[in-house]
C-alpha atoms as a PDB file:
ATOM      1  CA  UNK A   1     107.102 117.556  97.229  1.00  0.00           C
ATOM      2  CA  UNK A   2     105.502 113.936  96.993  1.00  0.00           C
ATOM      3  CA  UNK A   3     107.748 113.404  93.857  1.00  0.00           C
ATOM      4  CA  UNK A   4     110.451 114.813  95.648  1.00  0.00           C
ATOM      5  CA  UNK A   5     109.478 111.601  98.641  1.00  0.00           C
ATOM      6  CA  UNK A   6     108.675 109.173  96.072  1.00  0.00           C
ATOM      7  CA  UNK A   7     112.018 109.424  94.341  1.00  0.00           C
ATOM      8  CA  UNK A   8     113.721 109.344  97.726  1.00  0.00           C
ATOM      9  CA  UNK A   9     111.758 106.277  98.836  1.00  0.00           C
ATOM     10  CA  UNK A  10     113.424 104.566  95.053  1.00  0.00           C
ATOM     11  CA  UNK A  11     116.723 105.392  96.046  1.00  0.00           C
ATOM     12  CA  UNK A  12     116.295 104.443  99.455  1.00  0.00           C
ATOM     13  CA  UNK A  13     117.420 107.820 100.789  1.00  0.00           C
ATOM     14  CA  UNK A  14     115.381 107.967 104.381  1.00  0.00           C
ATOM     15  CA  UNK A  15     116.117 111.830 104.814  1.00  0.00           C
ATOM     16  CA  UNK A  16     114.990 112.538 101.813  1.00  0.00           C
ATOM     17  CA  UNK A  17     111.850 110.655 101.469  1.00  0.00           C
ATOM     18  CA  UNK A  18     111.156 111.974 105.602  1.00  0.00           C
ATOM     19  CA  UNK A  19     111.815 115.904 104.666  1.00  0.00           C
ATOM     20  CA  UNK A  20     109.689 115.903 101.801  1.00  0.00           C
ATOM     21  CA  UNK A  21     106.978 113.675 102.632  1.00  0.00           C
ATOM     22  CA  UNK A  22     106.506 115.558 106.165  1.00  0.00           C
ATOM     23  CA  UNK A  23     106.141 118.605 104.214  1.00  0.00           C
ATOM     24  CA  UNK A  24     103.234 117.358 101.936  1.00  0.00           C
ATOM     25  CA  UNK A  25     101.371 115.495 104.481  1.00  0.00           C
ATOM     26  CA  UNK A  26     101.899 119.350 106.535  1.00  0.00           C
ATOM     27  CA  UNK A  27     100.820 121.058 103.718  1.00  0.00           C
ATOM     28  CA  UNK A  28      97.666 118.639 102.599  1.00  0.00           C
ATOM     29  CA  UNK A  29      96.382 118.772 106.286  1.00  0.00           C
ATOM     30  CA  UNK A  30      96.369 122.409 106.467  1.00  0.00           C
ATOM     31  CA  UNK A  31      94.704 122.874 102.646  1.00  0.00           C
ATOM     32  CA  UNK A  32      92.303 119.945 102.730  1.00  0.00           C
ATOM     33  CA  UNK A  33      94.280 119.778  98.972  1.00  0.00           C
ATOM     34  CA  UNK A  34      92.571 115.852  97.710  1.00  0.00           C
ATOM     35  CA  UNK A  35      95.586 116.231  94.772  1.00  0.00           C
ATOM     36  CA  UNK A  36      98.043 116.349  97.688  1.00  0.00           C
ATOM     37  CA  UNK A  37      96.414 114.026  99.139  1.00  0.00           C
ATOM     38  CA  UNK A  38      96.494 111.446  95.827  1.00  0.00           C
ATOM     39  CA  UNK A  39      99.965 111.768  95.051  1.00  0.00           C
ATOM     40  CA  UNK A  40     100.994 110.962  99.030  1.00  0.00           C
ATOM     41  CA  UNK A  41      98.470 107.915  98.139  1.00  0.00           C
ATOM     42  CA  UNK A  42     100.356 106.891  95.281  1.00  0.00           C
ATOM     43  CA  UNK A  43     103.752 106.901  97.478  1.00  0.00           C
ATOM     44  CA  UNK A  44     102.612 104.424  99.632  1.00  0.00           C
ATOM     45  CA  UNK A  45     103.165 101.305  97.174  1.00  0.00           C
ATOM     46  CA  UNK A  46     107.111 102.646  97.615  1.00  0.00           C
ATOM     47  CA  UNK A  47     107.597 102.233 100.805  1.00  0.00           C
ATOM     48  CA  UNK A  48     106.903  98.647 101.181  1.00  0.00           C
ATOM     49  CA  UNK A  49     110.599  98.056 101.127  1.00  0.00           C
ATOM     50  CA  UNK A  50     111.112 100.078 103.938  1.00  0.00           C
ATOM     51  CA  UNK A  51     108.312  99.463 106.352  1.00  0.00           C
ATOM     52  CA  UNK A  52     110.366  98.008 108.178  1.00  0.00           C
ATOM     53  CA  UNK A  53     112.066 101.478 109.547  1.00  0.00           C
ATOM     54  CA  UNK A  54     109.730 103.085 112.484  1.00  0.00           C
ATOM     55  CA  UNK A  55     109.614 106.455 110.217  1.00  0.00           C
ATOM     56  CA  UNK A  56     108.605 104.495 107.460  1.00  0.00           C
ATOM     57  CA  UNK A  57     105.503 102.241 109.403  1.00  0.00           C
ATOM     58  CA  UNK A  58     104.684 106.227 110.726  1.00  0.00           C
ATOM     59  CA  UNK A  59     104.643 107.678 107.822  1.00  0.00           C
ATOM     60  CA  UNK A  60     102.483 105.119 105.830  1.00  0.00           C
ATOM     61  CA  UNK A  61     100.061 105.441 108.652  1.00  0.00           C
ATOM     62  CA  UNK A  62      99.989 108.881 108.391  1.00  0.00           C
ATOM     63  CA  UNK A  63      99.116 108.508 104.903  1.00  0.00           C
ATOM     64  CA  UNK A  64      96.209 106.543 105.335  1.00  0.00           C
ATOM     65  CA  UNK A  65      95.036 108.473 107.927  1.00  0.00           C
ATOM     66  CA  UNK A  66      94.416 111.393 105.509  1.00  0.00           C
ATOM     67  CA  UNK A  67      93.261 109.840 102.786  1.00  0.00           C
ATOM     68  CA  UNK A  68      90.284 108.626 105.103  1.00  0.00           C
ATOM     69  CA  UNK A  69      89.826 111.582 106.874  1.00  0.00           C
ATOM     70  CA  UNK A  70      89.883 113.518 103.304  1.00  0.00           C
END
């Protein structure tokens, strides 16, 4: 699913990268999973270009939450 975001977030496709990172940050919160976790890390550089959409700013924030609460 985070490759699924990450190649959404390259081609700039919003819905894409929303619907699929939602469902790994879902699914790492409920598992605890730290690989999960990693590869919703590793998305984060992506989305630079488009921090400047709300979902965007959310999600990235989202992101780091987990990784520290991991």
């Amino acid at each position: 699913m985070a490759e699924l975001a990450a190649l959404g977030a390259e081609r700039g496709d919003l819905n894409q990268l929303m619907h699929y990172s939602g469902s790994a940050l879902e699914l790492a919160q409920q598992t605890g999973s730290g690989f999960i976790g990693k590869k919703l890390q590793g998305l984060q550089t992506r989305l630079a270009p488009l921090m400047p959409d709300g979902r965007v700013s959310n999600l990235h924030r989202q992101i780091s939450t987990l990784a520290i609460t991991s």
